[in-house]
Protein backbone atom coordinates (compact mmCIF):
# COMPACT_ATOMS: atom_id res chain seq x y z
CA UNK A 1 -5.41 -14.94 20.93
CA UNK A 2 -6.74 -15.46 24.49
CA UNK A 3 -6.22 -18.59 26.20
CA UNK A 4 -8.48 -21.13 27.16
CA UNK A 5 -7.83 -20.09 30.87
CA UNK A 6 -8.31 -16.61 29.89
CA UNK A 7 -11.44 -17.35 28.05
CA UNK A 8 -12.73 -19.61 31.45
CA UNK A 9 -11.56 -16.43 33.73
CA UNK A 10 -13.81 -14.20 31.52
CA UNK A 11 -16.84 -16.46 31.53
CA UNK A 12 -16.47 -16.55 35.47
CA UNK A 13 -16.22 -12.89 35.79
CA UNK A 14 -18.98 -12.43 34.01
CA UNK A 15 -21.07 -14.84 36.07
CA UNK A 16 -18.83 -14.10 39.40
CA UNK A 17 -21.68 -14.06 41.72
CA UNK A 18 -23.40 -16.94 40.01
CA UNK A 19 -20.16 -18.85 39.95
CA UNK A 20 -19.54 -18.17 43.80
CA UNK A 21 -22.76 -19.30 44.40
CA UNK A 22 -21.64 -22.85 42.80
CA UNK A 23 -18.50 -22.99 44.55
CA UNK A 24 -19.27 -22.50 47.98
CA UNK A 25 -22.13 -24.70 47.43
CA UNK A 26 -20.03 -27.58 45.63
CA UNK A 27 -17.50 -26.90 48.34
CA UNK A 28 -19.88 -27.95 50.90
CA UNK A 29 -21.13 -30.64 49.80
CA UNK A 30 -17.81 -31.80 49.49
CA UNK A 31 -16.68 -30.76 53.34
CA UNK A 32 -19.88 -32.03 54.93
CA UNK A 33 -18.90 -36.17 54.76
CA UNK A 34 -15.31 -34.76 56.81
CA UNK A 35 -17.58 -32.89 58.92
CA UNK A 36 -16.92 -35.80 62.31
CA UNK A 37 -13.06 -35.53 61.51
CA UNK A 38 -12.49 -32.12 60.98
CA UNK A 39 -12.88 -29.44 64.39
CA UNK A 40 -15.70 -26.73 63.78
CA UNK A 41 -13.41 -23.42 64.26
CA UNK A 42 -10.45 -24.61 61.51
CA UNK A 43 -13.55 -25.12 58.39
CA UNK A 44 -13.06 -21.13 58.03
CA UNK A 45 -9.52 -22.23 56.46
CA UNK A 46 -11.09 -24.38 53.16
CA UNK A 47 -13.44 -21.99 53.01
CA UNK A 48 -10.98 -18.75 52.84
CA UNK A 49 -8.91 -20.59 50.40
CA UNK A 50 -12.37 -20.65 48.30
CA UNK A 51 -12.56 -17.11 48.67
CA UNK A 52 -9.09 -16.71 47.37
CA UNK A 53 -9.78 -18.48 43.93
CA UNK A 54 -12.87 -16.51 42.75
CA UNK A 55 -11.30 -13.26 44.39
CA UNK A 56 -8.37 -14.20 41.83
CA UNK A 57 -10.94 -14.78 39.12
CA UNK A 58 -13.94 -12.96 39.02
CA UNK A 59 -12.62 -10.25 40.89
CA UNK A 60 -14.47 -7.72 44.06
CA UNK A 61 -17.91 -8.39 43.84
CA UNK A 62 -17.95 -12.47 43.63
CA UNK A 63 -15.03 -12.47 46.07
CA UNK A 64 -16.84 -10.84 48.83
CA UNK A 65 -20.44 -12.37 48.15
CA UNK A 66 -17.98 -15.79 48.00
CA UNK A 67 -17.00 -14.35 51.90
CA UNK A 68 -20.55 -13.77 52.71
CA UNK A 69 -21.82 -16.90 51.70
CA UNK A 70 -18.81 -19.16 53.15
CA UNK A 71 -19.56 -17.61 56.21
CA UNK A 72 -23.75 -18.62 55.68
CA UNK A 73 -22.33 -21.79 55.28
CA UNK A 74 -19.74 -22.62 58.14
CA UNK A 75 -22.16 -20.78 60.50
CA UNK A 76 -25.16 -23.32 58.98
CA UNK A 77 -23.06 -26.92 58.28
CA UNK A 78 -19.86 -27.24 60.78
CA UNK A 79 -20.95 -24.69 64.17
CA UNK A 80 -22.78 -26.56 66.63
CA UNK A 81 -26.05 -26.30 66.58
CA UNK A 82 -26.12 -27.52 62.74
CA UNK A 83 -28.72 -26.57 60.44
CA UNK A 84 -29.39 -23.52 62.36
CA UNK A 85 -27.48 -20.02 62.43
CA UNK A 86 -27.59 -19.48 66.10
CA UNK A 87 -24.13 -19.92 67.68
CA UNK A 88 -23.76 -21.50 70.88
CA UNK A 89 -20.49 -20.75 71.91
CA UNK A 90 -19.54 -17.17 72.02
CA UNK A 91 -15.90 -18.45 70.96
CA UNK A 92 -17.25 -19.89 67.68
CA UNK A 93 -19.24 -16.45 66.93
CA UNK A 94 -16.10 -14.74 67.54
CA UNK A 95 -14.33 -16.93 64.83
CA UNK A 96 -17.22 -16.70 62.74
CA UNK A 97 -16.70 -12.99 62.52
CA UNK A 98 -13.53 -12.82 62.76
CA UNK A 99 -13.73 -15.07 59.54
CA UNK A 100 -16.06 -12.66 57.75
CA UNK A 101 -14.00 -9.96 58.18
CA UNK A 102 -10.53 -12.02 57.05
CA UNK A 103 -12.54 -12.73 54.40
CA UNK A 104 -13.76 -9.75 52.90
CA UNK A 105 -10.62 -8.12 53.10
CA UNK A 106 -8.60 -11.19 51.38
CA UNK A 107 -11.66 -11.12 48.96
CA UNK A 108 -11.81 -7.17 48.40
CA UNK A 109 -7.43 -7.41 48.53
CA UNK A 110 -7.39 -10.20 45.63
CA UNK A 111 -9.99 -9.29 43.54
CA UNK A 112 -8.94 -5.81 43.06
CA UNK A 113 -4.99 -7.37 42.45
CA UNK A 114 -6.86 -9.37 39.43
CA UNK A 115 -9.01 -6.69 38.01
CA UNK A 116 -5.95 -4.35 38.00
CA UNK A 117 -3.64 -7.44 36.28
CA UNK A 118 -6.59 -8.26 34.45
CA UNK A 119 -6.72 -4.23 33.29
CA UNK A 120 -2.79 -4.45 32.46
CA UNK A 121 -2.96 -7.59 30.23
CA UNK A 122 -6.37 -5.96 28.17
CA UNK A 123 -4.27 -3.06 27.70
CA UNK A 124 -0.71 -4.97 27.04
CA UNK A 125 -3.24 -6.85 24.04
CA UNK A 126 -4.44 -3.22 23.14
CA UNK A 127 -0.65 -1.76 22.68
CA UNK A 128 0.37 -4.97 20.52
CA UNK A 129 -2.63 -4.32 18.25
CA UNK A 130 -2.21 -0.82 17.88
CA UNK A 131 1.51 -1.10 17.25
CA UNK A 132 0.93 -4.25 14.73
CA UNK A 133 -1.50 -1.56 13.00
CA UNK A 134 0.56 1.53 12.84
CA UNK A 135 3.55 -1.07 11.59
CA UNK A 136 0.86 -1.86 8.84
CA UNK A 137 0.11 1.44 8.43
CA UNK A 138 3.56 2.48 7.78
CA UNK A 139 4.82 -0.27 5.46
CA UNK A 140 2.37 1.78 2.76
CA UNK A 141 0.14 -1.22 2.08
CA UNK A 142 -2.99 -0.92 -0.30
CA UNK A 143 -6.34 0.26 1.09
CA UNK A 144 -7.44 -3.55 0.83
CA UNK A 145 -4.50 -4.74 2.64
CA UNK A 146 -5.09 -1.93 5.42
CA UNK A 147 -8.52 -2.40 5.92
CA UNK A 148 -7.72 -6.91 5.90
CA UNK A 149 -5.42 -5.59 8.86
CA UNK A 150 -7.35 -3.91 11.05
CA UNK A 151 -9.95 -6.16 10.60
CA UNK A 152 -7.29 -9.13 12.23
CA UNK A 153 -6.28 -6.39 15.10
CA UNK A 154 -10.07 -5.95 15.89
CA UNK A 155 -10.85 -9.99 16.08
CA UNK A 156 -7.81 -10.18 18.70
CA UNK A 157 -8.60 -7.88 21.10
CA UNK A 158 -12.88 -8.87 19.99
CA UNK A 159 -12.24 -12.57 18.65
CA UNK A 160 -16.38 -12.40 18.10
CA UNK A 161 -16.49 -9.46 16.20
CA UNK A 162 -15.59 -8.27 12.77
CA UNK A 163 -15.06 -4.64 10.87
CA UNK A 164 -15.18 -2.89 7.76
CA UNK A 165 -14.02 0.20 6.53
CA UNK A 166 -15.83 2.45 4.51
CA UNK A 167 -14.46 4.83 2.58
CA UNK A 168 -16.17 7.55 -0.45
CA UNK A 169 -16.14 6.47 -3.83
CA UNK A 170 -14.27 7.80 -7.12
CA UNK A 171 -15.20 11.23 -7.83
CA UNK A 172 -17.02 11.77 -4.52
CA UNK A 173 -19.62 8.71 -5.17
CA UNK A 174 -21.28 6.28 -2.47
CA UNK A 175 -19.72 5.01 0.49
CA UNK A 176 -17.82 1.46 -0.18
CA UNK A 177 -15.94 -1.25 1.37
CA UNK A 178 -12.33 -0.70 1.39
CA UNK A 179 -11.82 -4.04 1.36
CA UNK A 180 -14.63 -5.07 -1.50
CA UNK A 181 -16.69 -7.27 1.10
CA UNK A 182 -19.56 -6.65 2.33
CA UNK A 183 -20.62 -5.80 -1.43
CA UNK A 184 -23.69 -3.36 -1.53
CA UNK A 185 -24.16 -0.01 -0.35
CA UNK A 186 -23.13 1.15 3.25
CA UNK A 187 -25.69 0.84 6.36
CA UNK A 188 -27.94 3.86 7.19
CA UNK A 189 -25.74 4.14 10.16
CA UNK A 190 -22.32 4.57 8.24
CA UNK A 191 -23.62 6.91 5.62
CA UNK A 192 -25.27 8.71 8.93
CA UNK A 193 -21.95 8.26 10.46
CA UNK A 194 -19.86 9.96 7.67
CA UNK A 195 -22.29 12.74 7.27
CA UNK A 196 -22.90 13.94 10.42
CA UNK A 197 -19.40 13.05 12.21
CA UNK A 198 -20.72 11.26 14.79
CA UNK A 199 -20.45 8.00 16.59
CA UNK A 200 -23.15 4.96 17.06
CA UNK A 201 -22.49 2.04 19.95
CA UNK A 202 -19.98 3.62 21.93
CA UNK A 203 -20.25 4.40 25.86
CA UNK A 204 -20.32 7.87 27.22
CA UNK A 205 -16.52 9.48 27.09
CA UNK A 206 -15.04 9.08 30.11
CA UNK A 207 -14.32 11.72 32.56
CA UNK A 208 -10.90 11.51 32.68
CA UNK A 209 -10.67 11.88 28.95
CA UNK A 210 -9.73 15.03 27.15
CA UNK A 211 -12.70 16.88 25.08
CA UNK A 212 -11.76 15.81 21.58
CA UNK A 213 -10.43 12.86 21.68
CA UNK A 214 -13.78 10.91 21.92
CA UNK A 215 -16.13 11.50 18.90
CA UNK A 216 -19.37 12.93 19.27
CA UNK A 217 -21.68 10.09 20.46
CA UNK A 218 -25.36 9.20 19.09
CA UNK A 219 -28.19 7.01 19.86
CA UNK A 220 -26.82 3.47 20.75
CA UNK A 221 -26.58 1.12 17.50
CA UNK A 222 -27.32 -2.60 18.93
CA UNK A 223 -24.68 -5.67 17.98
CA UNK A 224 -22.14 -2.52 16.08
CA UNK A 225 -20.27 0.63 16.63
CA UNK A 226 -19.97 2.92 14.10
CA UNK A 227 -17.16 5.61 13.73
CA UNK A 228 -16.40 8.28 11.99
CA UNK A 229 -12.43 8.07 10.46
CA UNK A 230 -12.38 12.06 11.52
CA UNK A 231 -8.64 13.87 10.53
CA UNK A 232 -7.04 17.51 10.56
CA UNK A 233 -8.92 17.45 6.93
CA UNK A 234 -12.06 16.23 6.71
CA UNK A 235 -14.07 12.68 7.88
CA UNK A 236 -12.01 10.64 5.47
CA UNK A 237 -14.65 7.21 6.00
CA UNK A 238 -16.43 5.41 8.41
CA UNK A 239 -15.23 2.27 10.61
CA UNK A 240 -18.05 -0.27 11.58
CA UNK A 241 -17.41 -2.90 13.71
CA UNK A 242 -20.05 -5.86 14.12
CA UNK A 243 -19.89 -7.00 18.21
CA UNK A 244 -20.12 -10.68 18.62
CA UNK A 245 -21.50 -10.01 22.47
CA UNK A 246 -22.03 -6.70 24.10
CA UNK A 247 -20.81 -7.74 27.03
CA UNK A 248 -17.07 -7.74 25.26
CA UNK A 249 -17.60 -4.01 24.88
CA UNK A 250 -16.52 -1.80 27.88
CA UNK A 251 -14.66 1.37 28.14
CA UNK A 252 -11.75 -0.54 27.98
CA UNK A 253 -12.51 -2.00 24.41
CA UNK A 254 -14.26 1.26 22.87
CA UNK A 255 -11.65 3.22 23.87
CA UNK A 256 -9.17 0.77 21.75
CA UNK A 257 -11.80 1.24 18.68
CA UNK A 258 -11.28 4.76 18.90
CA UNK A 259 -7.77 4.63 19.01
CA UNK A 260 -8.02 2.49 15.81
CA UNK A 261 -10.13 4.58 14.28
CA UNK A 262 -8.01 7.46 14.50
CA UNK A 263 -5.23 5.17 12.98
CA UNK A 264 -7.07 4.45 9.87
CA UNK A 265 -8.12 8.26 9.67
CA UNK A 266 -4.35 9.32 9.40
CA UNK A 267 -3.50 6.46 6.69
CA UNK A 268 -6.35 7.82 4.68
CA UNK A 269 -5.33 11.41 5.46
CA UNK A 270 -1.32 10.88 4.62
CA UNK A 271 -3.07 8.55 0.84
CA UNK A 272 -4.60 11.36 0.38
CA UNK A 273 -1.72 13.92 0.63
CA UNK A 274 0.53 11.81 -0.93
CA UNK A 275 -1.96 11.84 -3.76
CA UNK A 276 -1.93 15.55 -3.85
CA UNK A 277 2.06 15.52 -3.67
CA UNK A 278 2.10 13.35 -6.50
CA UNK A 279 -0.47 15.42 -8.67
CA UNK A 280 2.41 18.33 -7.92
CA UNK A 281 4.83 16.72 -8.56
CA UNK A 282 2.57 15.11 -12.25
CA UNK A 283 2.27 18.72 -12.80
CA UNK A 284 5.42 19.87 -12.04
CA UNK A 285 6.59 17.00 -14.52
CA UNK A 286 4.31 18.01 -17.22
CA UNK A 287 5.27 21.69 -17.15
CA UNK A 288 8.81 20.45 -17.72
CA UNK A 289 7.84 19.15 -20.32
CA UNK A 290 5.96 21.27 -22.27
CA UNK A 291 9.13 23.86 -21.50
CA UNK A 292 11.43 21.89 -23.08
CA UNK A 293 9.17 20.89 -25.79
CA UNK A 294 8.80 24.47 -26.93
CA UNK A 295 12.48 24.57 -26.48
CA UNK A 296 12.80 22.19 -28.61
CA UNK A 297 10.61 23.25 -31.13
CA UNK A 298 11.98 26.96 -31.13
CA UNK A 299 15.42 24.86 -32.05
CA UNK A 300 14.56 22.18 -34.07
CA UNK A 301 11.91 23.95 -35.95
CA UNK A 302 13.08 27.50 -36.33
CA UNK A 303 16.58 26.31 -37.44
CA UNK A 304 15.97 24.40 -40.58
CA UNK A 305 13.29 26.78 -41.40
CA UNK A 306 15.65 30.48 -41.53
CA UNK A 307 18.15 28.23 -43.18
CA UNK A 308 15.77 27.02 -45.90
CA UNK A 309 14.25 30.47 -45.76
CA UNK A 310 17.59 31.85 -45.87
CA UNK A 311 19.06 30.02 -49.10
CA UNK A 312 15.46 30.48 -51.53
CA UNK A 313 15.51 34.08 -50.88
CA UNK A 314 19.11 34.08 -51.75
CA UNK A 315 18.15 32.45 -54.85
CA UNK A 316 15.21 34.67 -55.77
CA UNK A 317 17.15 37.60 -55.32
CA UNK A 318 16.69 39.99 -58.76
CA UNK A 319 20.31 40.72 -58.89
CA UNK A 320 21.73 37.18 -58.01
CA UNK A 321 22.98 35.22 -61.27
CA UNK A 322 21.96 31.95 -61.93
CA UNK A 323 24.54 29.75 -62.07
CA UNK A 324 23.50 25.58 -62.43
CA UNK A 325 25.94 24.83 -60.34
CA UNK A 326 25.61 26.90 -57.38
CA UNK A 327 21.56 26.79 -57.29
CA UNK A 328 22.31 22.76 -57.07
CA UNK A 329 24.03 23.35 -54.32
CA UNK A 330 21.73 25.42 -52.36
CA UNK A 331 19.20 22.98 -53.28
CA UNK A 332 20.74 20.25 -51.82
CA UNK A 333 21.34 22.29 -48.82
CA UNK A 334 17.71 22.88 -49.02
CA UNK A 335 17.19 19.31 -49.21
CA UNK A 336 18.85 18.45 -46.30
CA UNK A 337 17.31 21.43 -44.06
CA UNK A 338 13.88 19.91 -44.96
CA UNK A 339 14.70 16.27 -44.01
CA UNK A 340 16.06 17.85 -40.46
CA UNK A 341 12.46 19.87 -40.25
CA UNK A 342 10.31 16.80 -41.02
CA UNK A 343 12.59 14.48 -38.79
CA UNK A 344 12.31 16.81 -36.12
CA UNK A 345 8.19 17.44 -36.41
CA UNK A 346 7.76 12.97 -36.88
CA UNK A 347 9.97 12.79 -33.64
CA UNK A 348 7.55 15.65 -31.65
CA UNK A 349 4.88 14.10 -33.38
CA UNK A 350 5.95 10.68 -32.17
CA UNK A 351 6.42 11.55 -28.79
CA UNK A 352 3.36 12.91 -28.85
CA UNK A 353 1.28 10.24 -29.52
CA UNK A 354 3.38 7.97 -27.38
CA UNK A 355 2.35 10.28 -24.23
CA UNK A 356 -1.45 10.01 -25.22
CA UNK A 357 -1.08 6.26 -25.95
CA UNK A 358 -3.07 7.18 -28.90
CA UNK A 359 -0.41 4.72 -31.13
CA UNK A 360 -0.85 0.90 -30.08
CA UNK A 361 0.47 -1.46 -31.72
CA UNK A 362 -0.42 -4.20 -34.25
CA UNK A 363 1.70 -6.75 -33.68
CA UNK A 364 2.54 -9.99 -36.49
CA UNK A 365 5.13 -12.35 -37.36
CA UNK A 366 8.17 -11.46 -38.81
CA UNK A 367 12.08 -12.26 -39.23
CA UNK A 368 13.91 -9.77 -37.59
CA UNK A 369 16.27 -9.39 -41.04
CA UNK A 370 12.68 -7.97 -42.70
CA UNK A 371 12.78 -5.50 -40.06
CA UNK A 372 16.21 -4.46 -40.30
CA UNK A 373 16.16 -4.33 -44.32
CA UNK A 374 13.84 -1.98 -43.72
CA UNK A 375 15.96 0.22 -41.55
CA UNK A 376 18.95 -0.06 -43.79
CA UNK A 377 16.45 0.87 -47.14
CA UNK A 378 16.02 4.94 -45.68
CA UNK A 379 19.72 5.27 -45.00
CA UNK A 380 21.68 7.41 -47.33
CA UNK A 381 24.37 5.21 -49.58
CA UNK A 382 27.30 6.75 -48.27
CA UNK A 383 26.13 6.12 -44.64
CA UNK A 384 24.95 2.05 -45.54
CA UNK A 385 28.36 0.78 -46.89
CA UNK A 386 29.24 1.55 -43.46
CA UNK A 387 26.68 -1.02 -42.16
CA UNK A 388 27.64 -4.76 -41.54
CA UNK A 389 25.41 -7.54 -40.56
CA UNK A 390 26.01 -10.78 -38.08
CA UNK A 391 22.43 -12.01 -38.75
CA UNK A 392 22.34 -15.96 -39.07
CA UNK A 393 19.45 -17.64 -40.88
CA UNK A 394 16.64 -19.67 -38.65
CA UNK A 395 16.63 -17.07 -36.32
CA UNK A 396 12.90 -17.36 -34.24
CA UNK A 397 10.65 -14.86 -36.13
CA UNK A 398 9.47 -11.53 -33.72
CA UNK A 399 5.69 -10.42 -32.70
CA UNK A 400 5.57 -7.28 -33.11
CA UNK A 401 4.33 -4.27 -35.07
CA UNK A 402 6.52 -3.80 -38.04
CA UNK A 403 6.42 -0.12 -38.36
CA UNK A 404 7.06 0.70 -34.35
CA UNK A 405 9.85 -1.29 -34.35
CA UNK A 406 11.34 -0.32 -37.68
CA UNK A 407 11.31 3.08 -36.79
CA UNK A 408 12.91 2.55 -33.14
CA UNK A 409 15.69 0.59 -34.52
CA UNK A 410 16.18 3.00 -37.27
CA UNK A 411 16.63 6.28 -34.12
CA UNK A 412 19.62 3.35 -32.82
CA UNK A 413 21.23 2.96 -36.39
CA UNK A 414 21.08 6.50 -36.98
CA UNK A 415 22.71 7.59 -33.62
CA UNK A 416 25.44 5.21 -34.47
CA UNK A 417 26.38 6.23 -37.94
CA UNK A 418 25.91 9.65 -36.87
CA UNK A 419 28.19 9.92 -33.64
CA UNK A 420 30.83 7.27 -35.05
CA UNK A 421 33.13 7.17 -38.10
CA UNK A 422 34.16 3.50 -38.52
CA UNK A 423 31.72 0.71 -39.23
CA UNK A 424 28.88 -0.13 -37.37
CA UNK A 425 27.82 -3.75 -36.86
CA UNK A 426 23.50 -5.24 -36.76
CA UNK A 427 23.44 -8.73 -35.66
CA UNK A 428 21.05 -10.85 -33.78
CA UNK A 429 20.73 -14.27 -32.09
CA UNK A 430 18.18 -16.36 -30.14
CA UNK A 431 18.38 -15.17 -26.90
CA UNK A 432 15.67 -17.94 -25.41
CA UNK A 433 12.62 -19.53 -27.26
CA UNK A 434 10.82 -16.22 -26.14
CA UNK A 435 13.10 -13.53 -27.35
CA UNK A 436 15.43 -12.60 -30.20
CA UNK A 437 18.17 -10.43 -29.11
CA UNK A 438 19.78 -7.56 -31.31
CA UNK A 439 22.59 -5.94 -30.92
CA UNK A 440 23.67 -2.06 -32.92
CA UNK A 441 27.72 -1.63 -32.30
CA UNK A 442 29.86 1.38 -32.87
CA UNK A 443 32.96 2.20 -32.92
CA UNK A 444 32.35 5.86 -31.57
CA UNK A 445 33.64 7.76 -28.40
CA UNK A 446 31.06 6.07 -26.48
CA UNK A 447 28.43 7.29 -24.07
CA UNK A 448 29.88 8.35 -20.47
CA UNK A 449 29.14 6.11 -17.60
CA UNK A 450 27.18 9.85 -16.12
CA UNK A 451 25.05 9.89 -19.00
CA UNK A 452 23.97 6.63 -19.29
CA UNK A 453 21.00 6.39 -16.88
CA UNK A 454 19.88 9.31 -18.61
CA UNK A 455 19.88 8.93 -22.17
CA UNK A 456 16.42 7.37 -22.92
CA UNK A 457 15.13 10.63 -20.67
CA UNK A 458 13.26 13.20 -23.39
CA UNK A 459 15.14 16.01 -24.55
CA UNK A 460 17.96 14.36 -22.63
CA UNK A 461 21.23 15.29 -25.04
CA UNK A 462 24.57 14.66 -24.05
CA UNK A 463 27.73 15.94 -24.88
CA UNK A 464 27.69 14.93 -28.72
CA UNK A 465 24.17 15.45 -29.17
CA UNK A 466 24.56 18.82 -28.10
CA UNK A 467 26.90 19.58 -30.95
CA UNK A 468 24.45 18.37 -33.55
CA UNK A 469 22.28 20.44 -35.17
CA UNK A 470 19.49 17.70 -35.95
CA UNK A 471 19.45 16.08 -32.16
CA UNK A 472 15.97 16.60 -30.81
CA UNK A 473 16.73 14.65 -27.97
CA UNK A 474 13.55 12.33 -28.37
CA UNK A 475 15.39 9.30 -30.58
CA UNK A 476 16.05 7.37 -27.69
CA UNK A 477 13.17 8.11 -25.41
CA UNK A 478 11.01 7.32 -28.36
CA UNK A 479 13.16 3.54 -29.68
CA UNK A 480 12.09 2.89 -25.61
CA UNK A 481 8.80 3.31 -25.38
CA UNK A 482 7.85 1.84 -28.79
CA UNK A 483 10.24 -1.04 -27.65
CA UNK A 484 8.84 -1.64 -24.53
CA UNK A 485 4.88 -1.06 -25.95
CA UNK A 486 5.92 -4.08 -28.21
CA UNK A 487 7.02 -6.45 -25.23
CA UNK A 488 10.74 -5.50 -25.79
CA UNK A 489 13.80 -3.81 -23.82
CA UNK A 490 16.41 -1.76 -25.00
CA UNK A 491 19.90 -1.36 -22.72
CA UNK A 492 23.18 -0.17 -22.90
CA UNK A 493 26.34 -2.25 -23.12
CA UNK A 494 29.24 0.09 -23.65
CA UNK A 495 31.92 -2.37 -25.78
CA UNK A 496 34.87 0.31 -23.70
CA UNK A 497 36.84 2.11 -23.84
CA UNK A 498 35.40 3.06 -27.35
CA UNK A 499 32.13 2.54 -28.86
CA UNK A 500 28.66 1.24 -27.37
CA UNK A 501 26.57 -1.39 -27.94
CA UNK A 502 22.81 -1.55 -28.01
CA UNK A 503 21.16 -4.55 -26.82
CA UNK A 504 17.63 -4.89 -28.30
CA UNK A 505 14.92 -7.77 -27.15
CA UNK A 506 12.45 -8.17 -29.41
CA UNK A 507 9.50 -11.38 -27.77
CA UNK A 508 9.21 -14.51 -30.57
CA UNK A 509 5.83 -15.25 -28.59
CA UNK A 510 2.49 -14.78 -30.29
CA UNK A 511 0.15 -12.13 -29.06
């Protein structure tokens, strides 16, 4: 922020010759009581040293109307005879003009030392601001906090002034605020702006400038400059800047709006590629997918059914005997392929609905041994006598949807008494007055510490579940986002160097 100096300086160059006019006469006034003490040839040196001060801060033209006027002055008030400006002594018109020329060249010297250090510290404030911007730029900030930012770099180099960005709406509708404020549709001068690529407020391009790096300028806009955020692609918005005076606005100034404008044009360009890179790379994602979902289907579906196909046309075979024994056991084979099939289409069918969030939940109270009875009820005998619990009574009771979370504990309890042999341990324990925390241990080989980050991934199998025949790869992805859509978190705590553990959070908080 300027200085109060800096802020006097500028109010003095802008009313230099008015301000020399002041001094000199203020100065005289002053001299004139000396006027018996003081010799009539050495009054040129007060006066110079005025000339020196506004040549250091209003710059050429005060400066030398300050010499002009001094010289009025000492030629008028202090050179016999006074009050007049004839000049007796040919000596004292030789000082005189020898004066007026000192003078004007200290004045012309000076002044054009302050514009230039004047012109170095505008543009020193012009390089901070940019820089600050392209830092902001960078960083990745949202289109609010972009447009709040340049809207702070504009007020320091402008402290009267104020912008807005305007960019298009969703799906190609009206122009808007990036920021949300002003509310209200744009100006007739933006929308004007950002249809017809061109520029309101701004001077003439300079000569010096190269052809496209100055947009295309209209009819002047009073109090605002308008324009266009022009990139490679397209006009990607509109920057409108409101001009406290416009006096602040010279080349100088514009040409640090149109720097900034061509800022905010590449942000907008690079959101808007990034967008596109991440639609890919959505796409990309999606057609993984589906590929291994028909993978997975060709598997998991085709499998079960040319086994069950398999073992009822070796039944109804004309020549085949029936023997009670034998068609019991195909049956049960039977049996079992069918459970695999309709495991396999719930779990796609899961997923599924998962991806579409077309399954919220409806989350109640419950105790978290209701949940796990549940579990335990659909397990085979021979696999629950493997089961033991660590549940203690009082336990906080869970908010959360009863069937979600059944079902996602029930893909954890199955991949343990699946992949292990020994017993497998469900106990829980208040974790905090907002969550219950489960726990599922084996006694298995364990997952690798490779696999790990990977196996909630879909259709992510590792090594065992590669050697199963009913692994569809979606338990786990599934158990986490029906978890996590109930408020909960599911991680991995291998017990080492056999077995794993499965630490469930389930919130006790209601809804």
């Amino acid at each position: 922020m300027r200085s109060q100096f800096e802020k006097a300086s500028s109010l003095i160059r802008r009313r230099g010759k008015f301000s020399a006019v002041l001094l000199v006469l203020a100065a005289t006034v002053a001299f004139l009581p000396l006027r018996a003490y003081l010799d009539s040839r050495h009054w040129g040196w007060p006066y110079l040293l005025i000339v020196g001060t506004i040549a250091g801060t209003a710059g050429v033209g005060a400066a030398v109307v300050t010499a002009g006027l001094s010289f009025l002055a000492w030629n008028f008030f202090f050179i016999p005879p006074y009050h007049t400006l004839i000049v007796a002594d040919p000596q004292d018109l030789v000082q005189l003009l020898v004066y007026l020329a000192v003078a004007t060249a200290v004045g012309l010297q000076t002044g054009r030392l302050r514009e230039r250090e004047e012109v170095a510290q505008r543009e020193e404030r012009h390089a901070e601001a940019l820089n600050r911007l392209s830092a902001g730029l960078v960083s990745g900030g949202s289109l609010s906090d972009i447009a709040a930012l340049a809207d702070s770099e504009v007020r320091s180099v402008l402290p009267e002034s104020s912008s807005t960005v305007w960019v298009p709406g969703a799906e190609g509708k009206a122009l808007c605020s990036a920021s949300g404020v002003p509310p209200g549709d744009a100006p007739a001068t933006v929308r004007d702006s950002f249809e017809g690529d061109v520029a309101y407020g701004l001077p003439e391009q300079p000569a010096t400038g190269t052809p496209d790096a100055w947009p295309a300028v209209a009819t002047a806009s009073a109090g605002s400059v308008v324009i266009p955020l022009r990139s490679m692609r397209a006009v990607e918005g509109v920057l409108h800047v409101t001009v406290g005076s416009p006096d602040d606005l010279d080349l100088h100034e514009a040409s640090f709006l149109v720097s900034t404008a061509y800022l905010l044009a590449a942000f907008l360009e690079a959101r808007h590629l990034a967008r596109v890179a991440n639609a890919a790379v959505a796409a990309r994602e999606a057609e993984r997918l589906k590929t291994a979902l028909v993978s997975s289907v060709s598997h998991e579906l085709k499998t079960p059914l040319a086994a069950v196909t398999a073992a009822v046309t070796d039944i109804l075979e004309p020549d085949v005997t029936f023997v009670e024994e034998n068609v019991r056991t195909r049956l049960v084979g039977v049996s079992g392929d069918l459970r695999r099939l309709d495991a396999a289409i719930a779990d796609l069918l899961d997923a599924s609905r998962l991806e579409a969030h077309a399954w919220a939940p409806r989350r109640e109270v419950y105790e978290i041994g209701e949940i796990v009875g549940d579990v335990l009820s659909r397990l085979p005998d021979k696999q629950r006598v493997r089961i033991t619990l660590a549940i203690p009574t009082g336990l906080p009771t869970v908010n959360v949807d009863f069937v979600q979370v059944s079902k996602a504990l029930g893909h954890v309890v199955d991949n343990a008494v699946r992949y292990s042999d020994g017993t497998v341990e469900i106990g829980a324990k208040a974790a905090s007055s907002e969550s219950v925390e489960c726990w599922i241990t084996d006694s298995g080989a364990g997952i690798p510490v490779a696999d790990r980050a990977r196996v909630f991934e879909k259709f992510f199998r590792g090594a065992a579940g590669r050697t199963s025949k009913s692994s569809t790869g979606l338990g786990l992805a599934i158990t986490r986002d029906l978890l996590e859509a109930n408020g909960g978190t599911i991680a991995i705590d291998s017990t080492g160097p056999h077995g794993t553990r499965m630490l469930i959070s389930l919130p006790t908080g209601k809804v």
